[in-house]
Protein backbone atom coordinates (compact mmCIF):
# COMPACT_ATOMS: atom_id res chain seq x y z
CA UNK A 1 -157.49 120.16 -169.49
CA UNK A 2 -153.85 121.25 -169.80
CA UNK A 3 -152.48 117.76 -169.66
CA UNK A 4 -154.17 116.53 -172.52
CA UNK A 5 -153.14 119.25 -174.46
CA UNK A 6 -149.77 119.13 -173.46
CA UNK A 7 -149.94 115.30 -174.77
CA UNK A 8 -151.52 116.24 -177.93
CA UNK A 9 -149.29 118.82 -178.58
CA UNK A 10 -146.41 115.84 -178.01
CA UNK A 11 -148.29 113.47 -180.55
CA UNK A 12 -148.51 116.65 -183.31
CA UNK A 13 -144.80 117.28 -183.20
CA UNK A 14 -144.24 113.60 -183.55
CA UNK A 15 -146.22 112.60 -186.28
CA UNK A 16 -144.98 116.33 -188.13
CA UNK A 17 -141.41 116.91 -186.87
CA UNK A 18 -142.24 120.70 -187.02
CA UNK A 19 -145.52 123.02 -186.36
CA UNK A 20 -145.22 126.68 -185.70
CA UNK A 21 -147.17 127.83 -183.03
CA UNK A 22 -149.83 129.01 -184.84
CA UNK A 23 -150.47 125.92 -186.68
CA UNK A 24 -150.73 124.20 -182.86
CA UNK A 25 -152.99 126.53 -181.69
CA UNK A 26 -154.83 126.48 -184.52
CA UNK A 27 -155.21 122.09 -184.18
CA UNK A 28 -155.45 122.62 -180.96
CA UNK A 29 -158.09 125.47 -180.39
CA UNK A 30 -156.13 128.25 -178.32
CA UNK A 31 -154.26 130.77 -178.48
CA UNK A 32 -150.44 131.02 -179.79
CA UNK A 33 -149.35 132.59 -176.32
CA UNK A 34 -151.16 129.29 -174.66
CA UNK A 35 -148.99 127.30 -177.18
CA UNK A 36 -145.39 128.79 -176.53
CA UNK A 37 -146.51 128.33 -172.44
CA UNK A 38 -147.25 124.60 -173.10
CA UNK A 39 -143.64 124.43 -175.53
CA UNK A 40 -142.15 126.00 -172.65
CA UNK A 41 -143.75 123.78 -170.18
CA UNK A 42 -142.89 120.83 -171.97
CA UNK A 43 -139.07 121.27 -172.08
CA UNK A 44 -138.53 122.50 -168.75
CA UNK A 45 -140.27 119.47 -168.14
CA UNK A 46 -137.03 117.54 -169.60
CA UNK A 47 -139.31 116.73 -172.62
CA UNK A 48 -136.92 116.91 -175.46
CA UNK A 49 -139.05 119.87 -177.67
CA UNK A 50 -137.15 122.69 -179.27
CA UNK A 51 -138.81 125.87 -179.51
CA UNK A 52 -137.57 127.78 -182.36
CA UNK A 53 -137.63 131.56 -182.10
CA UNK A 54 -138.90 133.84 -184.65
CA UNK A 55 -141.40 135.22 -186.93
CA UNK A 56 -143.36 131.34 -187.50
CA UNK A 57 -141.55 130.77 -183.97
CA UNK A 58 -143.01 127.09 -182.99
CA UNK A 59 -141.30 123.72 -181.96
CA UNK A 60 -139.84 120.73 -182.95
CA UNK A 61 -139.68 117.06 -180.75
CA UNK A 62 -136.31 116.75 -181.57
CA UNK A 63 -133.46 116.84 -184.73
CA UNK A 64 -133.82 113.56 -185.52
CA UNK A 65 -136.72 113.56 -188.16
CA UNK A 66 -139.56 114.32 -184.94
CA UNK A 67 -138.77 111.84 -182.50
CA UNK A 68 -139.00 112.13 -179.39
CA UNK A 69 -136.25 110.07 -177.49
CA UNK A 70 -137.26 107.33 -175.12
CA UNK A 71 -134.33 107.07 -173.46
């Protein structure tokens, strides 16, 4: 189900800071394109993740050492 990936991919960035999309896909089981829709997904969502572009293009929960703010 896509909203408990979308959570687990929340609770990966926080407890690492940083993934690329391959290593989320990889935890996750699917595919990188299914990873930068969820990244995607997540911050139009208002969800403070930063995808970063690029060759290991993945995301980050925010720049203060993986955090997601609360507020």
């Amino acid at each position: 189900m896509r909203a408990d990936r979308l959570v687990a991919t929340l609770l990966l960035l926080q407890s690492r800071g940083r993934a690329t999309a391959g290593e989320l896909a990889a935890e996750l089981e699917v595919s990188v394109a299914t990873t930068r829709r969820d990244l995607e997904a997540l911050s139009s969502a208002g969800v403070p993740v930063y995808p970063q572009p690029g060759r290991a293009a993945g995301g980050s929960s925010s720049g203060e050492r993986g955090r997601i703010s609360r507020g």
